[in-house]
Protein backbone atom coordinates (compact mmCIF):
# COMPACT_ATOMS: atom_id res chain seq x y z
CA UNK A 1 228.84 185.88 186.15
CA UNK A 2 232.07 186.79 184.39
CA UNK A 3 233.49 190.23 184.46
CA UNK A 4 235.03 192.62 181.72
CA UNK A 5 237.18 194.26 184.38
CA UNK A 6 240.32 192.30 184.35
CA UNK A 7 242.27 191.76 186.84
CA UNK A 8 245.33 193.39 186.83
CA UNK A 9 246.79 196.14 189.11
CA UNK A 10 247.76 199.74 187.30
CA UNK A 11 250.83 199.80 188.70
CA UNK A 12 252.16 196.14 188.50
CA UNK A 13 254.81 194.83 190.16
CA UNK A 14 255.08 196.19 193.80
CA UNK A 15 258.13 198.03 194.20
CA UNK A 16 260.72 198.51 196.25
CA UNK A 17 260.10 202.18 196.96
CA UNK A 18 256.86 201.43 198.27
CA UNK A 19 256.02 201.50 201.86
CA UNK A 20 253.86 198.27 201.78
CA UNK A 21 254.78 195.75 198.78
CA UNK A 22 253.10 192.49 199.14
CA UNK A 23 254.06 189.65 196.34
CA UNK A 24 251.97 186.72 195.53
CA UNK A 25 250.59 185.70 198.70
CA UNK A 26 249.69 182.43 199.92
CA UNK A 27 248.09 181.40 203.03
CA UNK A 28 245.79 178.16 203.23
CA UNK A 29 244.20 176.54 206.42
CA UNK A 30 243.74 172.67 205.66
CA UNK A 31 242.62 172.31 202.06
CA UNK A 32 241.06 175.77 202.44
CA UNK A 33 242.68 178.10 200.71
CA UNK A 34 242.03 181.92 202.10
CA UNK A 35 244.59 184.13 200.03
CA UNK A 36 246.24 183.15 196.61
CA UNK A 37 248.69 184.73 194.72
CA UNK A 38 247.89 188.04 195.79
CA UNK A 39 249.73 191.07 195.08
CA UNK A 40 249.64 195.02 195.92
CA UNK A 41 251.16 197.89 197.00
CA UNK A 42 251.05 201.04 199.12
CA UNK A 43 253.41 203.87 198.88
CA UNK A 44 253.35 206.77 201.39
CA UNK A 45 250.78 209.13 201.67
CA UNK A 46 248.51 206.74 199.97
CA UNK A 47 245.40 205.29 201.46
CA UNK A 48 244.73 201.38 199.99
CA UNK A 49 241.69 199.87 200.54
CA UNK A 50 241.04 195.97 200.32
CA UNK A 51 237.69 195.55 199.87
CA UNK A 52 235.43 192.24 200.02
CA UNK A 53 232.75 190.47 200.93
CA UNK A 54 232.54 188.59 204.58
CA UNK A 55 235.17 185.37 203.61
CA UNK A 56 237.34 187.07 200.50
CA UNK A 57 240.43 186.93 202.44
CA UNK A 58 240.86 190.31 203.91
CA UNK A 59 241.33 189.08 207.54
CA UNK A 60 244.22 186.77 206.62
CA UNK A 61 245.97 189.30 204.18
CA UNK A 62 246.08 191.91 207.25
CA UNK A 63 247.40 189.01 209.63
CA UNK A 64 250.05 188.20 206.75
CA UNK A 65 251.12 191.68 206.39
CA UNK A 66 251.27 192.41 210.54
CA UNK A 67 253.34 189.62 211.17
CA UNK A 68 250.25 187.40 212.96
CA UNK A 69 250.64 185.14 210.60
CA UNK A 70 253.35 183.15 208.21
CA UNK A 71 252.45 183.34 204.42
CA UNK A 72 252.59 180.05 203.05
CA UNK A 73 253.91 181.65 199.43
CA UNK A 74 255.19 184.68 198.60
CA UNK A 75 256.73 187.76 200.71
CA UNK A 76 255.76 190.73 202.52
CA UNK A 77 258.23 193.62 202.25
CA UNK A 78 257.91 196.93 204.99
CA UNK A 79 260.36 199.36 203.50
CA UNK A 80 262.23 196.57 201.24
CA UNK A 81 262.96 194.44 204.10
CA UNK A 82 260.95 191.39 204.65
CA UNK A 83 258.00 190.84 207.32
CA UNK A 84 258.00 187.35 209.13
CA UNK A 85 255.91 186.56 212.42
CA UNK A 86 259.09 187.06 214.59
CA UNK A 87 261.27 190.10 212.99
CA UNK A 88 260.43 192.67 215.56
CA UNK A 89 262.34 195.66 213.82
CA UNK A 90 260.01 195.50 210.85
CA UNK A 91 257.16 194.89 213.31
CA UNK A 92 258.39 198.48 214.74
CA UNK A 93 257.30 200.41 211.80
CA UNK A 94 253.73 198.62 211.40
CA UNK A 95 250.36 200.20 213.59
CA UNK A 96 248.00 197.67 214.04
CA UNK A 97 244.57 198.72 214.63
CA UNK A 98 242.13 195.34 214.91
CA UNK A 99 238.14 195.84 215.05
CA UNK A 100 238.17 194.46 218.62
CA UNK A 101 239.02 197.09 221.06
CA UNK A 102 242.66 196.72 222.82
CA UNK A 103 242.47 199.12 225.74
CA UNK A 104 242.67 198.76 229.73
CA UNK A 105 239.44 200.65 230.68
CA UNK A 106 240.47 201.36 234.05
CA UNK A 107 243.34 203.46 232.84
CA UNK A 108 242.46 206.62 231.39
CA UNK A 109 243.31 207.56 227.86
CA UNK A 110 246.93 208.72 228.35
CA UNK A 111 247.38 206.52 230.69
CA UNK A 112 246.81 203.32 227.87
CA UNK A 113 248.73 205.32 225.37
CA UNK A 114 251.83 206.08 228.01
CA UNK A 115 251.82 202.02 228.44
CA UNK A 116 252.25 201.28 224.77
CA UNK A 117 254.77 203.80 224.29
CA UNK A 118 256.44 202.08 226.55
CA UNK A 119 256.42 198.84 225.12
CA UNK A 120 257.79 200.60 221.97
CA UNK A 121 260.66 201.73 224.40
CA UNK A 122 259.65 205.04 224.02
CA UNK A 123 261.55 207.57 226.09
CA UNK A 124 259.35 209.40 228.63
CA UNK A 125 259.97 212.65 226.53
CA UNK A 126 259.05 211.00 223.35
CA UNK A 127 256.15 209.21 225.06
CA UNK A 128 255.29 212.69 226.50
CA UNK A 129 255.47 214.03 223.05
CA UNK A 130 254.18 211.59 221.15
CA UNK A 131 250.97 210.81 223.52
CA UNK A 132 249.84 215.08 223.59
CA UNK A 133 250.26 214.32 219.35
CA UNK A 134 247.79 211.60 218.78
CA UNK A 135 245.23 212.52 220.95
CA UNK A 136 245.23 215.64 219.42
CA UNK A 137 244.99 213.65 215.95
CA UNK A 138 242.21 211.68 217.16
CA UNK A 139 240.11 214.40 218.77
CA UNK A 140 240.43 213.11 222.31
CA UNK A 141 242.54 215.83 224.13
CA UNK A 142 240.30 217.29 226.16
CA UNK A 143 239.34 213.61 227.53
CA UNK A 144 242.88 212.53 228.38
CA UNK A 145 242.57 212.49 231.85
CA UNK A 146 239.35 210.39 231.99
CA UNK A 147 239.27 206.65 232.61
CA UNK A 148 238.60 204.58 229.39
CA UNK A 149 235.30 202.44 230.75
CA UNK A 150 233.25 206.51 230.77
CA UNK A 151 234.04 206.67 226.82
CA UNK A 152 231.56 206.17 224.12
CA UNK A 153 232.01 203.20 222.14
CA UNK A 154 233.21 205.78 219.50
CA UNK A 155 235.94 207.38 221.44
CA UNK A 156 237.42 204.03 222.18
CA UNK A 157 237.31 203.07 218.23
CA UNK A 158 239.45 206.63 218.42
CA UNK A 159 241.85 205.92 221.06
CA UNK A 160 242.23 202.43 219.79
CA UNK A 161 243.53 203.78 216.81
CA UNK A 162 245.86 206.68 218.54
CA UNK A 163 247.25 203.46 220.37
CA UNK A 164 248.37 202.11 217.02
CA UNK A 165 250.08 205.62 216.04
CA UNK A 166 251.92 206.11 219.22
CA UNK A 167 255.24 205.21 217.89
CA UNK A 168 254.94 206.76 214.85
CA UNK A 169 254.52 203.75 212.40
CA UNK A 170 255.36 203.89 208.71
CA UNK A 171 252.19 202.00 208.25
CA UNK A 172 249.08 202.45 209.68
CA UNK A 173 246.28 198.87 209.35
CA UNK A 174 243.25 200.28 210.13
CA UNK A 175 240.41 196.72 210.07
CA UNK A 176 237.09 198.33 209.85
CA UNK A 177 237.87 201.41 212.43
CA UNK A 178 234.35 202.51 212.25
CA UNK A 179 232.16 199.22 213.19
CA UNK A 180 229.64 200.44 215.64
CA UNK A 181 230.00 204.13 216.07
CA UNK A 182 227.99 206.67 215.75
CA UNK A 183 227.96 209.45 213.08
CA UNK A 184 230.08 211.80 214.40
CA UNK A 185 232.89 209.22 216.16
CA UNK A 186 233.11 207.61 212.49
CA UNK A 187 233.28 211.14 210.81
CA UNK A 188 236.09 211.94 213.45
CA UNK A 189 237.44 208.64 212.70
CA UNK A 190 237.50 209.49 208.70
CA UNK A 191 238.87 213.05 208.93
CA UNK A 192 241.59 211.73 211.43
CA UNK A 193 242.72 209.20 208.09
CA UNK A 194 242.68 211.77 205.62
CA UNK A 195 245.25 213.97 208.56
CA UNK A 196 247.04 210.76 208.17
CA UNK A 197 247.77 210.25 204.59
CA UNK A 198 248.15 213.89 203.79
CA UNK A 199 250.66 214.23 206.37
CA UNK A 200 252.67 211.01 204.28
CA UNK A 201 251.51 208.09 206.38
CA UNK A 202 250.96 204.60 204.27
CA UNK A 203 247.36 203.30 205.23
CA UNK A 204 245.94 200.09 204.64
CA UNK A 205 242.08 200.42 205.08
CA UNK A 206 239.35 197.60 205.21
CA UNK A 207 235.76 198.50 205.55
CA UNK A 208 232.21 196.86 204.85
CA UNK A 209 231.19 201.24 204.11
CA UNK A 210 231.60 201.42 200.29
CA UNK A 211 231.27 205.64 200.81
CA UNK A 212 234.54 205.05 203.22
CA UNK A 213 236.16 203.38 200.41
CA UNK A 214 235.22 206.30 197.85
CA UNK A 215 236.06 209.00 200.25
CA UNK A 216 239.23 207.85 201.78
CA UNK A 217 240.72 205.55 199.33
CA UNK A 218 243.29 206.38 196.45
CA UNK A 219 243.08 202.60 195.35
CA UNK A 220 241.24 199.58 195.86
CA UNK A 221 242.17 196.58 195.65
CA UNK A 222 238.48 194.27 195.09
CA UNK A 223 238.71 190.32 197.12
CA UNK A 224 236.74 187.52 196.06
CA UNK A 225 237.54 184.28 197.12
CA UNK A 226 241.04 184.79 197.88
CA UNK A 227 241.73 186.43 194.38
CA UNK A 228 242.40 190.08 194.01
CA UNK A 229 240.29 190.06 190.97
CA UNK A 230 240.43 194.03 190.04
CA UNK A 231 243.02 197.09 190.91
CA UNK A 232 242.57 200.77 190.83
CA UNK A 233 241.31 204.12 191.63
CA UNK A 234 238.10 204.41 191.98
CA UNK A 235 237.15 206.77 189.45
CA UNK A 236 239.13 204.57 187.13
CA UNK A 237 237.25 201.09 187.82
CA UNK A 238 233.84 202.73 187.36
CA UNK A 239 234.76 204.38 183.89
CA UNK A 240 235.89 200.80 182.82
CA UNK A 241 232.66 199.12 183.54
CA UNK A 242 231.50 201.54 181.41
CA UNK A 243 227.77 203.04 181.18
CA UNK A 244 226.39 200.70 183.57
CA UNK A 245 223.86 202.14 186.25
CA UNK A 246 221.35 201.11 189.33
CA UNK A 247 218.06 200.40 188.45
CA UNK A 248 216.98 200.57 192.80
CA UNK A 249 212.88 199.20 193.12
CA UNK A 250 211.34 198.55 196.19
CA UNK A 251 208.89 196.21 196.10
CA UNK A 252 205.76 194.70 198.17
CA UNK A 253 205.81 190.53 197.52
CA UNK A 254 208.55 188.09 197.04
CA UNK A 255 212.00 190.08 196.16
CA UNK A 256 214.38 186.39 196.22
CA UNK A 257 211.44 185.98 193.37
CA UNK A 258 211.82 189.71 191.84
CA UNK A 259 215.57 189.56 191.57
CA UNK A 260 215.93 185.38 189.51
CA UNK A 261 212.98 186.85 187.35
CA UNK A 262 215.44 190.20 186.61
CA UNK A 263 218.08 188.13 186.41
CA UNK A 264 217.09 186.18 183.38
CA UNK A 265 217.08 189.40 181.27
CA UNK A 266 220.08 190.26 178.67
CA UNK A 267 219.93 193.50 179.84
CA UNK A 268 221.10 193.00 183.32
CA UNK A 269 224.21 192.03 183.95
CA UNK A 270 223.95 192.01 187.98
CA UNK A 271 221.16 191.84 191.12
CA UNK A 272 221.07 192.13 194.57
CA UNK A 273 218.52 192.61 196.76
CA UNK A 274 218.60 193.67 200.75
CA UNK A 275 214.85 193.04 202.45
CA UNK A 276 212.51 194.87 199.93
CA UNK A 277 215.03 196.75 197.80
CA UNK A 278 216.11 195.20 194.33
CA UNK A 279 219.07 196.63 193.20
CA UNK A 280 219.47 196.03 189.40
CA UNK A 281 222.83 196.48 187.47
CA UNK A 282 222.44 197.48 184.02
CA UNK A 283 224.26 199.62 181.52
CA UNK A 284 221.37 201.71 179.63
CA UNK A 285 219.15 202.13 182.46
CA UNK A 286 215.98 204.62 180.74
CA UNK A 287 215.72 201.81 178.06
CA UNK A 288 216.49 198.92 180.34
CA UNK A 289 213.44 200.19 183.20
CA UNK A 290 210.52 198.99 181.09
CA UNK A 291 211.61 195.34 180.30
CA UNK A 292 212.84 195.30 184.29
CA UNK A 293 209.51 196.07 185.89
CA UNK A 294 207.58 193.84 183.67
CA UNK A 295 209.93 191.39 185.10
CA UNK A 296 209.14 192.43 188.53
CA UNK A 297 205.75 192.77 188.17
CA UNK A 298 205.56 189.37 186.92
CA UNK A 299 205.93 187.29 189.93
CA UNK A 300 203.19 189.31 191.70
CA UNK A 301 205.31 192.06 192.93
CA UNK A 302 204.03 195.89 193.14
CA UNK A 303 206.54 198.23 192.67
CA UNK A 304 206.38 200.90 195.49
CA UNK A 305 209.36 203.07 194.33
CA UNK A 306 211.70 202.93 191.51
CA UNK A 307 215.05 205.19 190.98
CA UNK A 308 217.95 205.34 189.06
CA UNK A 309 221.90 205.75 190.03
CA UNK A 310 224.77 206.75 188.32
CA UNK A 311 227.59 204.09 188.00
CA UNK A 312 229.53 203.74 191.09
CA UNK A 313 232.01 201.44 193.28
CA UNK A 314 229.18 199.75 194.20
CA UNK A 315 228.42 199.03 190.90
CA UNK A 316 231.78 197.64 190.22
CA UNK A 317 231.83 195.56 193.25
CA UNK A 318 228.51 194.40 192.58
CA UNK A 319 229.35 193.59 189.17
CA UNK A 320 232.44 191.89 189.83
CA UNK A 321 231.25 189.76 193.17
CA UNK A 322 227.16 189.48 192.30
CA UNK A 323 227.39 190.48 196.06
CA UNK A 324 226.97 193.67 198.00
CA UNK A 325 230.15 194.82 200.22
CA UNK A 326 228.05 194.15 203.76
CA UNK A 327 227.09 190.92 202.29
């Protein structure tokens, strides 16, 4: 499938001024190679999401950019001055929040946040300060005092990620925060990002949630194979796929069948399908729908429902990858 989006970022070259300025990236394992030539941004107050399918890269872009790992091209800059696995200064101004949780659960909540403060060599006043300031920010307050093991699996997602603002980082790496959790930890989780960025933080946000993406992100940044293969705001990637829309069926029969038989058709220019739902990419959906559920209908299918969606950044993922985020 070739896309009409190209590839290149709105704002070019990363600068200087910019919080987070990565420059043609690098990283291989063997003959594998995970991230090339990759390129972005992320200023302060800005909330960047990097957004791919399981494999694209993401995992060893964040590992670059924390210091976990040594690029094997190209340079990381924090601030102008250059990230490498053992320059602890620029490590300083980084919070690192992984998808595993990092926490002693037989401490309480301050407790784990008064121990990395002090590996930050945080005074005790600053730690004092600093601990009563994220748990506020993270909505845990009123559960300081309790040992970590009685949390929810959401309030640990929370304090995991109050543990990577303790010393007040200048860029917060947030890896799929809300993995898990129920509703209202990951709506906690999401308001406590927006605090974030309004407040002038630099975020780097991955996620397999495409409405976390359009709610929290000022740009995305789209991985596929270890290309960054499109660059924007949101809003600005779906006007330039243009008038394209979801035709969504759910069907009773074979959908692997439903979607090659759609996909054969000039009209669509993407399919995916998850269990019984075939999501079709087209760009004139009304006059598309006919010539799409005769193709359905064709292998034997019934058609239980059928709806159409206005374009979105699941459109322009889908159309760019062929894939679904959570694929």
């Amino acid at each position: 499938m070739t896309s009409s989006i190209t590839a290149t970022s709105e704002k070019g070259e990363p600068e200087l001024s910019s919080v987070l300025a990565c420059r043609g990236l690098r990283r291989s394992f063997g003959e594998l190679v995970a991230v090339d030539d990759v390129s972005f941004s992320v200023a302060a107050g800005e909330t960047y999401g990097l957004l791919g399918p399981n494999g694209a890269g993401k995992t060893t872009i964040i590992s670059v950019v924390a210091g976990v790992l040594e690029a094997d091209a190209g340079q990381v800059l924090i601030d102008g001055v250059p990230m490498r696995p053992g320059a602890l200064a620029v490590k300083s101004r980084i919070g690192y929040v992984p998808q595993d949780i990092a926490l002693y659960p037989d401490l309480s909540g301050e407790e784990n946040l008064r121990f990395f403060a002090a590996l930050y060599r945080l005074s005790r006043e600053q730690a004092r300060a600093r601990v009563a300031e994220v748990l506020d920010v993270v909505g845990l307050a009123d559960r300081a005092k309790d040992q970590v093991k009685k949390y929810s699996g959401g309030m640990k997602r929370r304090l995991n990620i109050a543990v990577g603002l303790v010393h007040r980082p200048r860029l917060l790496i947030l890896d799929e925060p809300t993995v898990g959790v129920d509703p209202q930890s990951r709506n906690a989780i999401l308001d406590s990002i927006e605090r974030l960025s309004a407040e002038g933080m630099a975020v780097l946000y991955t996620t397999h949630y495409m409405e976390e993406a359009e709610r929290l992100c000022d740009r995305v940044g789209i991985l596929d194979l270890g290309h960054l293969i499109a660059e924007g705001r949101p809003r600005d990637l779906t006007a330039r796929l243009g008038a394209a829309e979801h035709i969504v069926i759910t069907v009773d029969g074979d959908v692997e069948r439903a979607q090659k038989a759609v996909e054969t058709l000039r009209v669509v220019s993407g399919s995916s399908h998850d269990e019984a739902v075939l999501d079709v990419l087209v760009r004139h959906a009304e006059s598309a729908l006919p010539a799409v559920m005769e193709a359905v209908r064709s292998t034997g299918c019934a058609l239980r429902s059928v709806t159409i969606e206005e374009p979105d950044l699941e459109a322009v993922f889908l159309h760019l990858t062929g894939k679904r985020l959570r694929d």
